[in-house]
Protein backbone atom coordinates (compact mmCIF):
# COMPACT_ATOMS: atom_id res chain seq x y z
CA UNK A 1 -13.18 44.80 -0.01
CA UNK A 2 -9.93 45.14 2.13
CA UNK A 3 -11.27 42.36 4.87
CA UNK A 4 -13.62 39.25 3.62
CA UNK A 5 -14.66 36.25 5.19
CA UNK A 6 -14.35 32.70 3.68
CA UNK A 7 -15.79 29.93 5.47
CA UNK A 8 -14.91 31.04 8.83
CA UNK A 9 -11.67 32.68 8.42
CA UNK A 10 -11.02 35.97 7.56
CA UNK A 11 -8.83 37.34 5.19
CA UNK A 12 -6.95 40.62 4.50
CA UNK A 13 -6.03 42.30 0.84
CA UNK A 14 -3.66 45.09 0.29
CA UNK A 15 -2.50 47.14 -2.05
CA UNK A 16 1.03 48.33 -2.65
CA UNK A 17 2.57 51.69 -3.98
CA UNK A 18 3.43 50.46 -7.32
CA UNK A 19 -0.44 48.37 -7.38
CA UNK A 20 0.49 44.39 -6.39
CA UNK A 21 -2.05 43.15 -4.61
CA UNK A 22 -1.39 41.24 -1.55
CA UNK A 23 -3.88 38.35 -0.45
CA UNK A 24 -3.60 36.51 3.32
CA UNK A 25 -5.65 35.26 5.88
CA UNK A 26 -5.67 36.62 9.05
CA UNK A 27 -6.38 33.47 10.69
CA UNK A 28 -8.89 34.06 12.97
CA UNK A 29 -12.56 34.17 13.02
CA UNK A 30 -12.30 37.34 14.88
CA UNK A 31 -13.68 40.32 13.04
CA UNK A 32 -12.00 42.75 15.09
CA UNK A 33 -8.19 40.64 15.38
CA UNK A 34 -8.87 40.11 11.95
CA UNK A 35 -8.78 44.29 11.39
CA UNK A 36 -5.65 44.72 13.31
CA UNK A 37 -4.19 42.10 11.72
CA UNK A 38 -5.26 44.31 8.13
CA UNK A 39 -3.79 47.65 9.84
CA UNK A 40 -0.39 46.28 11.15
CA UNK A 41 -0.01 45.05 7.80
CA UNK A 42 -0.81 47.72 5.96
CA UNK A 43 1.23 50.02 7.74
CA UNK A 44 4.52 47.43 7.40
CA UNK A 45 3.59 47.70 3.39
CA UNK A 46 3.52 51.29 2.94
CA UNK A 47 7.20 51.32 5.15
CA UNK A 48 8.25 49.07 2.62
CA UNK A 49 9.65 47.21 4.83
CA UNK A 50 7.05 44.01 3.58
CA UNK A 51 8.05 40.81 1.23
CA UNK A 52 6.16 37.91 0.42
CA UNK A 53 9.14 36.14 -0.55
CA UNK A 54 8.68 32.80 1.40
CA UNK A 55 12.03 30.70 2.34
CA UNK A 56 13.65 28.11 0.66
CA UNK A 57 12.62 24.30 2.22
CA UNK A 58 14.84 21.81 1.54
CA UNK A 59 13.98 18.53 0.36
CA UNK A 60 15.07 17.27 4.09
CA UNK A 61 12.74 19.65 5.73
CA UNK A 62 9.99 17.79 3.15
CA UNK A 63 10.66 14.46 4.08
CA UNK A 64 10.85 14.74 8.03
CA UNK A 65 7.37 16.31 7.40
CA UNK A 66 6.23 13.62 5.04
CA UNK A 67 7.51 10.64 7.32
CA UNK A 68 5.44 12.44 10.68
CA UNK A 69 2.63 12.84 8.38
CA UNK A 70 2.43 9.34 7.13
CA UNK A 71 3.68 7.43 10.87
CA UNK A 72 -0.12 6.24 11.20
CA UNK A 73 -0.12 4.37 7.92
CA UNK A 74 0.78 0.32 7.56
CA UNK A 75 3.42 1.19 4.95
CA UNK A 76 5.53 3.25 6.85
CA UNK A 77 7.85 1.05 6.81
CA UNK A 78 8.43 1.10 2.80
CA UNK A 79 7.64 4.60 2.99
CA UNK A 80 10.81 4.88 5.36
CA UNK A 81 12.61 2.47 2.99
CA UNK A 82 12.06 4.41 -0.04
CA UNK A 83 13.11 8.12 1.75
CA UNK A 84 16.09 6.71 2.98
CA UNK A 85 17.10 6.11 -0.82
CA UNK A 86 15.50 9.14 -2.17
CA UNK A 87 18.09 10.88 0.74
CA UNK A 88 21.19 9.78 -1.21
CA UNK A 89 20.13 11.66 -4.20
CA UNK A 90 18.30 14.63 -2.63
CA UNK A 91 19.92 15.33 0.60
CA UNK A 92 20.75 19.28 1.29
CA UNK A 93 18.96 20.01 -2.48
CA UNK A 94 16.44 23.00 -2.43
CA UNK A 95 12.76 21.89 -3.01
CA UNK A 96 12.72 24.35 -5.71
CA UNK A 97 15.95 22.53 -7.34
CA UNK A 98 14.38 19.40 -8.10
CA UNK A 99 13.56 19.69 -11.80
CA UNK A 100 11.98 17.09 -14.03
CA UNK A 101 15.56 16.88 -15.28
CA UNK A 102 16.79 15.78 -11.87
CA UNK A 103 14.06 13.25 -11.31
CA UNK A 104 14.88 11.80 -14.67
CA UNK A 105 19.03 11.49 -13.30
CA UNK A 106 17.55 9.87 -10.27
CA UNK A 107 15.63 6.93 -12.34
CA UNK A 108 18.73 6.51 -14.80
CA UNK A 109 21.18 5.90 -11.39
CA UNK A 110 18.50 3.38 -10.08
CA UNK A 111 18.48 1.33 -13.38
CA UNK A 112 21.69 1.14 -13.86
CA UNK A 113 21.74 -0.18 -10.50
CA UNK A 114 19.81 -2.90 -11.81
CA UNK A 115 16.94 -2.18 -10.27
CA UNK A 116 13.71 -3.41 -11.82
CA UNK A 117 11.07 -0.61 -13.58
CA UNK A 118 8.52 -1.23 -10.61
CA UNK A 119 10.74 -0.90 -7.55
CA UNK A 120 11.44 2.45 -9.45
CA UNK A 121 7.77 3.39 -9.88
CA UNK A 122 7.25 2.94 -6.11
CA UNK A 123 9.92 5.07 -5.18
CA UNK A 124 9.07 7.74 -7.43
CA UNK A 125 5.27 7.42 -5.69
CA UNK A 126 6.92 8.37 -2.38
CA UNK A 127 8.53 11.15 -4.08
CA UNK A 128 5.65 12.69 -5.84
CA UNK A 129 3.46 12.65 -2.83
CA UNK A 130 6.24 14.48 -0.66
CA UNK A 131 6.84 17.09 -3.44
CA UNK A 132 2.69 17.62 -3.73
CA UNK A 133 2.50 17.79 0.00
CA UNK A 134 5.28 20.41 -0.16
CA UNK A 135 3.08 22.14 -2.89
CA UNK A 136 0.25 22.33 -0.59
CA UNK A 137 2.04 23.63 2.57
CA UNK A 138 3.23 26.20 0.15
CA UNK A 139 6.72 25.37 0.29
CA UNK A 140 6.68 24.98 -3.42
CA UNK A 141 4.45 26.90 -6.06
CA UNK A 142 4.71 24.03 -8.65
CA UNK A 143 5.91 20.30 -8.42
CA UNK A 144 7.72 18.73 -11.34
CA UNK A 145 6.15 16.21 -13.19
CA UNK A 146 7.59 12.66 -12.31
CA UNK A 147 7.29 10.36 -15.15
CA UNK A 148 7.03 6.46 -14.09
CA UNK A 149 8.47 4.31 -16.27
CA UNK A 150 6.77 1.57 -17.98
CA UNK A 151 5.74 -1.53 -16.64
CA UNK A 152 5.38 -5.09 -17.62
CA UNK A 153 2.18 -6.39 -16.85
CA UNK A 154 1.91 -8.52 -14.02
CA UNK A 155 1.28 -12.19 -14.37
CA UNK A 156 -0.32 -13.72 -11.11
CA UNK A 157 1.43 -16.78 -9.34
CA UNK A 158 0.31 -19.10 -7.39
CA UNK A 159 1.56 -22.47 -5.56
CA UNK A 160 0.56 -25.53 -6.85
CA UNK A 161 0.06 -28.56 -4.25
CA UNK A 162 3.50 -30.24 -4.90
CA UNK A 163 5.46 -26.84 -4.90
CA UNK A 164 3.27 -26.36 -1.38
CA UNK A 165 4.92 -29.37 -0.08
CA UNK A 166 8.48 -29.42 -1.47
CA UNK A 167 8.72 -25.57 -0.38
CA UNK A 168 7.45 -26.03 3.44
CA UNK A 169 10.00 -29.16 3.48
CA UNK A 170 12.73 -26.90 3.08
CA UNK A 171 11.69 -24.32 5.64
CA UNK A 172 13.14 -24.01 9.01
CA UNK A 173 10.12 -24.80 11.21
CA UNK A 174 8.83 -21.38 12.25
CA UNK A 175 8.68 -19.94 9.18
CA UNK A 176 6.97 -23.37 7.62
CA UNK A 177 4.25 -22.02 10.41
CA UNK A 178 4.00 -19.04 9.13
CA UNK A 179 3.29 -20.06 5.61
CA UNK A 180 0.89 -22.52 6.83
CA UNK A 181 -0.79 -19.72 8.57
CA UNK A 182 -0.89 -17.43 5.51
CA UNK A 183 -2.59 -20.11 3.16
CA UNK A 184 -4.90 -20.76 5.96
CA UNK A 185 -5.80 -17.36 6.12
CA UNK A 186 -4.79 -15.03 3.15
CA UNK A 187 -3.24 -12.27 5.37
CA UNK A 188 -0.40 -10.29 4.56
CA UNK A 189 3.02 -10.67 5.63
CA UNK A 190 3.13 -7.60 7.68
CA UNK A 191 -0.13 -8.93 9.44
CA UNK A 192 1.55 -12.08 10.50
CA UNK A 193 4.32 -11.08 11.75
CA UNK A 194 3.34 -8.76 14.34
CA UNK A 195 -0.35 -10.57 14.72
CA UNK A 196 -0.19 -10.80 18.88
CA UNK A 197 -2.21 -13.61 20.87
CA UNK A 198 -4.84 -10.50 22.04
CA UNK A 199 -5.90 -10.22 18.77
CA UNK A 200 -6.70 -13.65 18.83
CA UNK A 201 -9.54 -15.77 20.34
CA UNK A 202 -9.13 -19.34 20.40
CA UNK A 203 -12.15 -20.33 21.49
CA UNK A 204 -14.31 -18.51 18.98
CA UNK A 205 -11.98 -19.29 16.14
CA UNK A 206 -11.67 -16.22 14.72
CA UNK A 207 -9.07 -12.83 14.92
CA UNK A 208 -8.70 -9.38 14.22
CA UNK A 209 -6.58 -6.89 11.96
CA UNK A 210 -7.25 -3.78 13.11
CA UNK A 211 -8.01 -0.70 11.05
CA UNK A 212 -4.00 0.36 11.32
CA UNK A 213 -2.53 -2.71 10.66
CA UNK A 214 -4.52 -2.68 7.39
CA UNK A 215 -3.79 -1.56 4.07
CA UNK A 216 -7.16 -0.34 3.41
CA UNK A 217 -7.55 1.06 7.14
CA UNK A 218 -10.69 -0.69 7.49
CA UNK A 219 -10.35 -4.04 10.63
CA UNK A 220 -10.46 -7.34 9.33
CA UNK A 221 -11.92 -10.27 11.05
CA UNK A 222 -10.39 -13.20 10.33
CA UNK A 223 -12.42 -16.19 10.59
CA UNK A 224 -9.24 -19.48 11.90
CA UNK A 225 -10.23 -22.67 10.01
CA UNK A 226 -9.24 -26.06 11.11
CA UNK A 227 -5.50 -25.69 9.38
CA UNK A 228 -4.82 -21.99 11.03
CA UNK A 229 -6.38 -23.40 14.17
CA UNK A 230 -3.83 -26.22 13.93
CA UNK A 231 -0.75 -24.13 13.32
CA UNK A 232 -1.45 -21.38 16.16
CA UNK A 233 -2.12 -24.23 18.66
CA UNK A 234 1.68 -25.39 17.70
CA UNK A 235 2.83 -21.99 19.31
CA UNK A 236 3.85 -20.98 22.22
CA UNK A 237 2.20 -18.55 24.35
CA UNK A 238 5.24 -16.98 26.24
CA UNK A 239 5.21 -13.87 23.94
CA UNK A 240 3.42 -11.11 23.29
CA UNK A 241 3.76 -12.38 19.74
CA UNK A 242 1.78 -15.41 18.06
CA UNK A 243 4.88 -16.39 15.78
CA UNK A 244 8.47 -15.80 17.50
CA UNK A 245 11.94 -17.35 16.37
CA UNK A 246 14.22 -18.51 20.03
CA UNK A 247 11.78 -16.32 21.97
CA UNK A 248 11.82 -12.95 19.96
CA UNK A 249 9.23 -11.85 17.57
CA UNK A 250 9.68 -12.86 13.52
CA UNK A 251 10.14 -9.09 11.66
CA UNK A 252 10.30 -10.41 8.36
CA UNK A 253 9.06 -13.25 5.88
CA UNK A 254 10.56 -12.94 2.59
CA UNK A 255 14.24 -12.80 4.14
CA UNK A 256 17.42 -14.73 3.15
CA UNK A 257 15.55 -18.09 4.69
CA UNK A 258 12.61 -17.87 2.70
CA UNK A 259 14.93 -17.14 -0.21
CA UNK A 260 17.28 -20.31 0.48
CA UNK A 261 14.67 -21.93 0.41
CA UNK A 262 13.01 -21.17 -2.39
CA UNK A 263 15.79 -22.32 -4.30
CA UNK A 264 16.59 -25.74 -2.80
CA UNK A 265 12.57 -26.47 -3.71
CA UNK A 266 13.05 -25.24 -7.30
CA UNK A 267 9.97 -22.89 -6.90
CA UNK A 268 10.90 -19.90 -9.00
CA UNK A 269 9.39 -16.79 -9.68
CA UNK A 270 7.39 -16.60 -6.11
CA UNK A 271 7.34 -14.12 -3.32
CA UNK A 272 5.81 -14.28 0.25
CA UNK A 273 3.15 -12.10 -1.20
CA UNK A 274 2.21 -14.63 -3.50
CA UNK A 275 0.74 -17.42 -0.64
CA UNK A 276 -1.83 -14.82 -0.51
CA UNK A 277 -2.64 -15.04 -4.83
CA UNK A 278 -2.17 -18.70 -3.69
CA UNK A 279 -4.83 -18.48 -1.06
CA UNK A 280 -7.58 -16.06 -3.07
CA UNK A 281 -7.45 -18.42 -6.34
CA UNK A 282 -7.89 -21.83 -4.35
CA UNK A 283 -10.63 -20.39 -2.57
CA UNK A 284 -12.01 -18.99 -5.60
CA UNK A 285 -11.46 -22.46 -7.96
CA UNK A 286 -13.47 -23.86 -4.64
CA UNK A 287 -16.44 -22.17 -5.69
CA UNK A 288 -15.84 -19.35 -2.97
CA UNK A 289 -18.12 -16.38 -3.87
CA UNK A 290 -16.36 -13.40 -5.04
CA UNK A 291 -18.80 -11.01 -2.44
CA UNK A 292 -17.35 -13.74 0.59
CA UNK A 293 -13.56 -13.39 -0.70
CA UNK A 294 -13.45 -9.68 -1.12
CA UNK A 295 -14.25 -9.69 2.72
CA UNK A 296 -12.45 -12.29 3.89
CA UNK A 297 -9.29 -10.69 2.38
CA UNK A 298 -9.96 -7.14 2.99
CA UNK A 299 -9.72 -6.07 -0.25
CA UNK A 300 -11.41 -2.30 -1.22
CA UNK A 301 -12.68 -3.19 -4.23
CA UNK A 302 -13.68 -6.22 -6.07
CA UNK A 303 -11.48 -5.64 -9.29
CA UNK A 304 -8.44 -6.73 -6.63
CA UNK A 305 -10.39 -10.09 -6.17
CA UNK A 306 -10.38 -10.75 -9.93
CA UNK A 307 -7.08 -9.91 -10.47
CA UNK A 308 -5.94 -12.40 -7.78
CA UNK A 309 -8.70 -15.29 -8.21
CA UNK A 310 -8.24 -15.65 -11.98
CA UNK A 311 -5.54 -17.48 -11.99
CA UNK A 312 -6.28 -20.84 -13.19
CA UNK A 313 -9.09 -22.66 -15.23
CA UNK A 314 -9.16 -25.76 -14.60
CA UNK A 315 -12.18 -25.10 -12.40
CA UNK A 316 -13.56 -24.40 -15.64
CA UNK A 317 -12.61 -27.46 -17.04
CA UNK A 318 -16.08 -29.80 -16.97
CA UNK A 319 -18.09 -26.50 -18.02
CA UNK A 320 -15.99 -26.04 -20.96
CA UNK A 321 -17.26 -29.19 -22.06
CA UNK A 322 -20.56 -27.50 -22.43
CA UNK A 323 -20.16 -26.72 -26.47
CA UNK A 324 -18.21 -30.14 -27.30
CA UNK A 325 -20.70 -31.79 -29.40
CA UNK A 326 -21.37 -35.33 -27.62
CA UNK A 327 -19.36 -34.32 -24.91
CA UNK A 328 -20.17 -35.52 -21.67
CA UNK A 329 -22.52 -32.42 -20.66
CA UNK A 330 -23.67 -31.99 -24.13
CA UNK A 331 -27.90 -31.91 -24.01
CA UNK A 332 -29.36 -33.90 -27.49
CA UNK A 333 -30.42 -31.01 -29.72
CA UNK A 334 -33.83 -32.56 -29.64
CA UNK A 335 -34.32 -31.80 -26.79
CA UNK A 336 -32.99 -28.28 -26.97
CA UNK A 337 -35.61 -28.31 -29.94
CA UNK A 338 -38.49 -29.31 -27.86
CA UNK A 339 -38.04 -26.83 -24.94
CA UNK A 340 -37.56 -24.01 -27.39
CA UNK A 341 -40.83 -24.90 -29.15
């Protein structure tokens, strides 16, 4: 059949003098355009004056259509960060030039920069998803495989009380707010800096993340207990802002302050992220239910909770004492006897 329907588009196939078949939709849902659409193009096959050779895109072309593409998500900024490098590798190369071989140059130049295996990975992420993209826009017929490299696992950290207090003792004041504010609420760094005072309301103690200011997409309300109450009552209301260093908005956290400070308080190993481990496994050691965390933190799934609120046992501490024989919580076997029998 030289004209068929799928869905609600219709499509065309040819055949040419020496018997390739040619395939494409018409796109319309017109039966008629659809026909002249089939005629035109038979008639520019038999001229031989048809090829379904399709242009070379270049990898730039791909990633000004990947950035556009990706603008509504709350990583765009990483995903901006990570281009930008990919650039100084790929720039002016044909998508049909990158070659596993060339992907595996790219991740030998960033480790040998030093850079660690996972700041790799997520870069190579970004570049998988813009050659599949390219792939289905047909700009590609196959994408190379990208091979991430191996990662250590990751061991959760959290801040004890003492590190709490050394740490926001070093901290010039705004950003000592901002902590405050994340371990009083669990949110993420990109949600505290640009949280504004209209996403707030004071008076019923609460606030809200909306769906693209969140890594899931989904809004989070954010009940404000007494401590976050305490902290955004410090701040001034002349921005549009909540938190604002000499009048302009804070962009970033875990900056050359943060990391100053870090080292006058001798915490090591600890990243802004990490007040948010900090804040899932206190409320979890608290007896916090893992259904209530999950939505207070606006995580997907729970197997993110776990990951982040097993961190410690000494919560678990008085209920290990459950199989020390005379141990405080120990029940006298004849007893165990007599409700048995």
């Amino acid at each position: 059949m030289s004209i068929f329907k799928r869905g609600t588009t219709y499509y065309v196939s040819i055949y040419t003098r020496d018997g390739r078949r040619i395939k494409q939709s018409a796109r319309t849902s017109d039966r008629r355009l659809a026909q002249q659409f089939h005629d035109e193009l038979k008639a520019t096959v038999w001229k031989g004056d048809y090829t379904d050779e399709k242009p070379d895109r270049t990898w730039d072309q791909c990633a000004v259509a990947y950035l556009t593409a990706s603008q509504h998500k709350a990583t765009f900024s990483t995903i901006q960060m990570h281009v930008k490098k990919l650039r100084t590798y790929l720039g002016g190369c044909l998508l049909k030039d990158i070659t596993p071989d060339v992907v595996e140059e790219i991740k030998a130049r960033r480790l040998s920069e030093g850079v660690a295996h996972g700041t790799v990975n997520r870069m190579l992420e970004i570049l998988r998803a813009m050659l599949n993209m390219a792939v289905d826009r047909e700009w590609l017929a196959k994408a190379p495989k990208v091979q991430m490299l191996p990662e250590p696992e990751r061991r959760p950290r959290w801040l004890t009380y003492e590190e709490e207090a050394r740490l926001l003792a070093e901290l010039p004041e705004h950003l000592a707010a901002m902590m405050r504010f994340s371990l009083s609420t669990g949110l993420r760094e990109s949600n505290v800096v640009n949280l504004r005072w209209d996403q707030v309301d004071l008076d019923r103690k609460c606030a809200c993340i909306y769906g693209d200011q969140s890594k899931t997409g989904q809004p989070i309300a954010v009940p404000l207990n007494s401590a976050a109450m305490a902290v955004l009552q410090e701040q001034s209301q002349d921005s549009a802002y909540v938190f604002t260093y000499k009048g302009r908005p804070v962009t970033r956290c875990n900056n050359t302050a943060w990391k100053k400070a870090l080292a006058r308080a001798g915490v090591q190993n600890f990243t802004w992220h990490n007040l948010r481990s900090t804040w899932a496994s206190r409320h979890a050691m608290s007896g916090t239910s893992m259904f209530d965390l999950q939505h207070l933190g606006g995580w997907s799934s729970q197997a993110m909770i776990q990951r982040y609120a097993a961190l410690s046992a000494e919560h678990l501490a008085e209920a290990s004492e459950n199989v020390v024989r005379d141990g405080p919580n120990t029940v006298p076997t004849e007893t165990v006897l007599r409700t048995l029998h």
